[in-house]
Protein backbone atom coordinates (compact mmCIF):
# COMPACT_ATOMS: atom_id res chain seq x y z
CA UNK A 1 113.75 78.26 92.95
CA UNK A 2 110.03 79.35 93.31
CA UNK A 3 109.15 81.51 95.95
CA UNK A 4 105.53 82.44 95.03
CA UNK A 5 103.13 79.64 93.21
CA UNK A 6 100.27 80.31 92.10
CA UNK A 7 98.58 77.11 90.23
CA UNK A 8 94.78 76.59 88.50
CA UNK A 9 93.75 80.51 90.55
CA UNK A 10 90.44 81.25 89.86
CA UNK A 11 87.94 84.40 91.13
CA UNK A 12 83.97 84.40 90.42
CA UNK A 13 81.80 87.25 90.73
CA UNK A 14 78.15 85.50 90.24
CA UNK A 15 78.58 85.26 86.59
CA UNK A 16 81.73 86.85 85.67
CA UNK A 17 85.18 85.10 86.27
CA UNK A 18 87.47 87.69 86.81
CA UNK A 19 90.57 85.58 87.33
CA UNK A 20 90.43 82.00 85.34
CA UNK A 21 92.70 78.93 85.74
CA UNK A 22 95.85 81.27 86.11
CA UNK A 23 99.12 79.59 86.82
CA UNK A 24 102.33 81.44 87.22
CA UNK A 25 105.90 81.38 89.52
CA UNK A 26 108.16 84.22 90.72
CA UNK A 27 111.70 82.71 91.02
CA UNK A 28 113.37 84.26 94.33
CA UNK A 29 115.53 87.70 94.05
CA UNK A 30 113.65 88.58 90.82
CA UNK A 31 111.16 91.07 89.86
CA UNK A 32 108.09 89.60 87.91
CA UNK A 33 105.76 92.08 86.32
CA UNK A 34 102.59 91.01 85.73
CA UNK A 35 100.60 92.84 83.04
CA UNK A 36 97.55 92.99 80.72
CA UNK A 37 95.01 95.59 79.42
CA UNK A 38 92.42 97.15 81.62
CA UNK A 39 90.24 94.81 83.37
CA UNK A 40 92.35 91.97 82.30
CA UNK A 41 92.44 90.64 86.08
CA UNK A 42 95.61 91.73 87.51
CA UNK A 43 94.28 93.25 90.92
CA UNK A 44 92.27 90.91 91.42
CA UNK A 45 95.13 88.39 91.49
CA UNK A 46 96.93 90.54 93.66
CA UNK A 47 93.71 90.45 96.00
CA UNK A 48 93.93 86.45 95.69
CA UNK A 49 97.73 85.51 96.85
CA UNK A 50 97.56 88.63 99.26
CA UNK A 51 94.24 86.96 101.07
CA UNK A 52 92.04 90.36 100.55
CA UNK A 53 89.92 87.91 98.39
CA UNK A 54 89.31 84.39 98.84
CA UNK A 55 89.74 82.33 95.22
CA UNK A 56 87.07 80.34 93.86
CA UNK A 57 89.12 77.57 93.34
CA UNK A 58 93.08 77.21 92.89
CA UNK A 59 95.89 77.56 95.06
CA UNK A 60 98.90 79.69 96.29
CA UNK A 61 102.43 78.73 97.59
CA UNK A 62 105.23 80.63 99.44
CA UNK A 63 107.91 78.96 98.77
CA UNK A 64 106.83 75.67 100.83
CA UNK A 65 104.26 77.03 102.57
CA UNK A 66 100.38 76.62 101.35
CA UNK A 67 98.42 80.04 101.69
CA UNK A 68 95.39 78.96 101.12
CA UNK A 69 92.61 79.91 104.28
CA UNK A 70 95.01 82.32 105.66
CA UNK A 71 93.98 85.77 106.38
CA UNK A 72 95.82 88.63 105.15
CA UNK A 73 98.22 89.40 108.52
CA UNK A 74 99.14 85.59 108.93
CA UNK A 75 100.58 85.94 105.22
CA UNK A 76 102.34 88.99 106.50
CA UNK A 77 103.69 87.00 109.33
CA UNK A 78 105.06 84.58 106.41
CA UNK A 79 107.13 87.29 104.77
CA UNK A 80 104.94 88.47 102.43
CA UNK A 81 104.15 92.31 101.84
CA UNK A 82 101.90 94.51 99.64
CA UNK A 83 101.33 98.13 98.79
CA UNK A 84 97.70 99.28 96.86
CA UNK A 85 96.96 100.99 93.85
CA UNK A 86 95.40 103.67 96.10
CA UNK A 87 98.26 105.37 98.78
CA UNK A 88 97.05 103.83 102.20
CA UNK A 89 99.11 105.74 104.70
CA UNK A 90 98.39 107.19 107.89
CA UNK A 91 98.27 110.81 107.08
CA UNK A 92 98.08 112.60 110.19
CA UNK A 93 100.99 110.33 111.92
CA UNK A 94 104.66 111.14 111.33
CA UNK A 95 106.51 109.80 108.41
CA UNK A 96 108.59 107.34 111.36
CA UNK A 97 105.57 106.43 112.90
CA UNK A 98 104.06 105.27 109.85
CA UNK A 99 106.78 102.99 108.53
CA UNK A 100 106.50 101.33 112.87
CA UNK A 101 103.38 100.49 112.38
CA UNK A 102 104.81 98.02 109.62
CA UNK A 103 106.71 96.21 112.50
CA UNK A 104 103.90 95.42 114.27
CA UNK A 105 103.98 91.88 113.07
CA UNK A 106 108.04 91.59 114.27
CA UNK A 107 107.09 92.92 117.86
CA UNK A 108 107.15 90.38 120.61
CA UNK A 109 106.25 91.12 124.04
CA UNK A 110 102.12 92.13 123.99
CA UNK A 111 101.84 92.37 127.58
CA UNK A 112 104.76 94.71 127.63
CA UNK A 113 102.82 96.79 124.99
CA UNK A 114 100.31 96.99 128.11
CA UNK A 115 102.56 97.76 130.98
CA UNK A 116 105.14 99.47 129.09
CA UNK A 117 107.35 98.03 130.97
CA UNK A 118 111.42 97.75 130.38
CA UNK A 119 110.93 95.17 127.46
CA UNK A 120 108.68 97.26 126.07
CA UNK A 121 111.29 100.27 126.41
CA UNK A 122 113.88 98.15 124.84
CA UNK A 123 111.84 96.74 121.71
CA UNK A 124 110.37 100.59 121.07
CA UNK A 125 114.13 101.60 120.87
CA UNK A 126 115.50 99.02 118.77
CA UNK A 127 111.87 99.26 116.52
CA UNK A 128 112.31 103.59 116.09
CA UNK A 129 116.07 102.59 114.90
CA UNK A 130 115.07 100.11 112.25
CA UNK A 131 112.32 102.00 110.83
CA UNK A 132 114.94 105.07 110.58
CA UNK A 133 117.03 102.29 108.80
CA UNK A 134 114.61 101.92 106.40
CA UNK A 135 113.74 105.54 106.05
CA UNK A 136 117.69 105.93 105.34
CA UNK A 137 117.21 103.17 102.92
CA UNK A 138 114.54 104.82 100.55
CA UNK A 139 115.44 108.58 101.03
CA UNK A 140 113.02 109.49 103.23
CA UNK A 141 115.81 110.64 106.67
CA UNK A 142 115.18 114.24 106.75
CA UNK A 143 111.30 113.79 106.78
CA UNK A 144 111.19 111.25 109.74
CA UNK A 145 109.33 113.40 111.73
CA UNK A 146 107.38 114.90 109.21
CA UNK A 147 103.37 114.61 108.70
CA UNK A 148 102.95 111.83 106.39
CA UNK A 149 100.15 113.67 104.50
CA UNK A 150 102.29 116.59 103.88
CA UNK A 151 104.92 114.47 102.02
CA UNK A 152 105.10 115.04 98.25
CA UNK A 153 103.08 112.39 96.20
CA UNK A 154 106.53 110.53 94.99
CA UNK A 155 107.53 110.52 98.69
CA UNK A 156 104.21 109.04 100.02
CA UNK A 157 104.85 106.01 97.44
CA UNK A 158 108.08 105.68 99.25
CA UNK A 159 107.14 105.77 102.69
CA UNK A 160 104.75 102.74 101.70
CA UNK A 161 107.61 100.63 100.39
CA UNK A 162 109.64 101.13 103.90
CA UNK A 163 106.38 100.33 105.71
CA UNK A 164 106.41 96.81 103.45
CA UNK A 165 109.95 96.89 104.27
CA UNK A 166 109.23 96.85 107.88
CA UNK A 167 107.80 93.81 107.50
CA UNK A 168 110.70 91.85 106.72
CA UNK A 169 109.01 90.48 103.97
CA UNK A 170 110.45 87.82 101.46
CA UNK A 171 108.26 89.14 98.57
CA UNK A 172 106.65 92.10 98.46
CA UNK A 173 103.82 93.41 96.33
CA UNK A 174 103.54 96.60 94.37
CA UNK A 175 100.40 97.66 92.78
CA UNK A 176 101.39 99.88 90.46
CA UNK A 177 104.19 101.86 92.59
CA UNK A 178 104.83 104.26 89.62
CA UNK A 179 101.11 105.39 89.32
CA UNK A 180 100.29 109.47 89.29
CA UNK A 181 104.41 110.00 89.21
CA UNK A 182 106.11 112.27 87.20
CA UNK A 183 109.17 111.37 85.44
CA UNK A 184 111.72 112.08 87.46
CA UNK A 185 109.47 110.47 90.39
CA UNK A 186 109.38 107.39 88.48
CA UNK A 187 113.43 107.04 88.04
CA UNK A 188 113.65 107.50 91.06
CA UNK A 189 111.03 104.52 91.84
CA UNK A 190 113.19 102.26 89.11
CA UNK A 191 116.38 103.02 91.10
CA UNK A 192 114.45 102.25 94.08
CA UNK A 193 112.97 98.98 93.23
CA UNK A 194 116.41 97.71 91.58
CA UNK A 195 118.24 98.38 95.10
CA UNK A 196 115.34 96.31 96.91
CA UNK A 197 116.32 93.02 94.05
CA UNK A 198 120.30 93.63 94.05
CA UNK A 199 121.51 95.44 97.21
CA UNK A 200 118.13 93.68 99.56
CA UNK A 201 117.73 90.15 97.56
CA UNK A 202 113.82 90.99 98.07
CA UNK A 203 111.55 89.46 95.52
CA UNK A 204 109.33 91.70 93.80
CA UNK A 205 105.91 90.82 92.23
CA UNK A 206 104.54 94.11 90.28
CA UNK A 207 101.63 95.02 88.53
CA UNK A 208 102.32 98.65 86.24
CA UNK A 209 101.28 100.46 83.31
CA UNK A 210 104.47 102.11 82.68
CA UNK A 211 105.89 99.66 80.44
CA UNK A 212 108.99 101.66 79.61
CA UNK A 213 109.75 100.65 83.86
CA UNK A 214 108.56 97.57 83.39
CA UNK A 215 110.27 96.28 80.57
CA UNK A 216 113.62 97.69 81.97
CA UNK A 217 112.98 96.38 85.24
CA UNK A 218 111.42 93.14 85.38
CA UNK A 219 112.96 89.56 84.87
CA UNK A 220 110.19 88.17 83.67
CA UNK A 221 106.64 88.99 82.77
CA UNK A 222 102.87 87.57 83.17
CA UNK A 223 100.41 88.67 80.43
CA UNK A 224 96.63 88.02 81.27
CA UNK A 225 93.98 88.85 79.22
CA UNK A 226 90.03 88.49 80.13
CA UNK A 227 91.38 86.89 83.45
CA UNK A 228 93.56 84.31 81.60
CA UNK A 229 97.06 83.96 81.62
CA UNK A 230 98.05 85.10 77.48
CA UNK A 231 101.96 84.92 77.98
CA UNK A 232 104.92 84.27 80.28
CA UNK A 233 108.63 84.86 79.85
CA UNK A 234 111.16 87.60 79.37
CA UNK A 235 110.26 90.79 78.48
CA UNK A 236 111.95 90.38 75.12
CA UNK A 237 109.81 87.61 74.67
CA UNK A 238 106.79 88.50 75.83
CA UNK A 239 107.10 91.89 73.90
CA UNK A 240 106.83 89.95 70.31
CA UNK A 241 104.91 87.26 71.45
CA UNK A 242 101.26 87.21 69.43
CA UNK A 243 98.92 87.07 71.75
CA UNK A 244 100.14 90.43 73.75
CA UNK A 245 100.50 91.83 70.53
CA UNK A 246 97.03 91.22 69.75
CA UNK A 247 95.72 91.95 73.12
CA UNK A 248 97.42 95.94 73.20
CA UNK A 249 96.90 96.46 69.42
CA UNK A 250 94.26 94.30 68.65
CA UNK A 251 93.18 91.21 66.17
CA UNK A 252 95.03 91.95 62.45
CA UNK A 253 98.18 93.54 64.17
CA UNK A 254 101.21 92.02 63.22
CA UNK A 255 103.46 94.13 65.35
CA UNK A 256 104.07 96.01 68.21
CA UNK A 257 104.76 100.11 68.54
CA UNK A 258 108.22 99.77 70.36
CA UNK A 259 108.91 103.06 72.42
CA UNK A 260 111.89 103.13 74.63
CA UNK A 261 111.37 99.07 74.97
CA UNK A 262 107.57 99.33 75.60
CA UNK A 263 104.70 97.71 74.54
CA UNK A 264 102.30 100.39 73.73
């Protein structure tokens, strides 16, 4: 079954199109990858199904719900979740308090925000014990009360998946998690990222370079090229399928460099 639908999606910048007529669906407790070239579109889509940008013309779906006109928090709200190219954390707050401020959407009681009153008391305990859940859950325990912004790079990518987490999210959005890691960083991200699919039944939607992760990874892959959607289907498929071999190697190739089950 579909979770995510995204039909006829379309982004103009005055003259360019940066995202044309793309259609695509993540099936639920899978992880889609969704890759292309430089430029080829990809954050921009991201941008479009998390609300950040507003599409030109086309639609997206969670599961039964349209999307469309909602702003970026009412997604949220929906159970959908997203982390950026670009760490977004807040540095100068504790690694706990940063991965709280992801259950801001699950909180209840606003007036007893205000008046700190007992409710208030009672939600602020059970909130500090589910974001040390989650802290539990990707590694992160012993630097709870750390500085975010003195966490290791690897780390900080971390603490930005439990603050999706937080967020009880059915799908979750990772713009390229593995980007600036090192290798052991990065199996440690794949390790990750399988627990959230298999252990979590999350349903992940990622756009990466590393195609070594993503070909181990992912279920199924998007290809866009120039904004348009080039290929869809496993990544055995997708690896020999002409068009993405022509789009990574260019026009004459007639096959692609296979490194540890990468396109390349």
């Amino acid at each position: 079954m579909a979770l995510l639908t995204v039909q006829g999606l379309t982004r103009r910048f005055q003259g360019l199109v940066a995202v044309d007529s793309v259609d695509f669906a993540v099936q639920a407790g899978t992880v889609h990858g969704l890759i292309g070239p430089n430029g080829a579109g990809k954050t921009t889509l991201f941008n479009l199904v998390s609300g950040v940008l507003a599409p030109s013309a086309g639609s997206v779906r969670l599961g039964d719900q349209p999307l469309d006109g909602l702003a970026p928090y009412r997604r949220t709200a929906l159970g959908l979740a997203r982390t950026f190219q670009n760490i977004r954390i807040f540095s100068e707050m504790t690694v706990l308090e940063n991965v709280m401020t992801g259950l801001h959407t699950r909180l209840s009681s606003t007036w007893g925000i205000l008046l700190r009153g007992p409710g208030f008391r009672a939600e602020e305990r059970q909130a500090k014990a589910k974001a040390r859940d989650l802290l539990a859950f990707v590694g992160l325990s012993e630097a709870a009360n750390a500085r975010a912004g003195d966490l290791p790079y690897g780390d900080q990518r971390r603490l930005e998946i439990a603050r999706a987490l937080a967020c009880e999210p059915r799908l979750v959005l990772l713009d390229e998690p593995a980007a600036g890691m090192n290798p052991a960083e990065t199996h440690a991200l794949l390790g990750l990222l399988r627990r959230l699919r298999d252990e979590r039944g999350l349903t992940l939607l990622l756009v990466e370079h590393d195609m070594p992760l993503v070909m181990s990874l992912c279920d199924r892959l998007t290809v866009l090229n120039f904004g348009r959607r080039i290929a869809d289907g496993t990544p055995a498929e997708v690896r020999a399928h002409p068009a993405v071999i022509e789009a990574y190697l260019g026009t004459g190739s007639h096959e692609v460099s296979v490194s540890r089950g990468a396109v390349s």
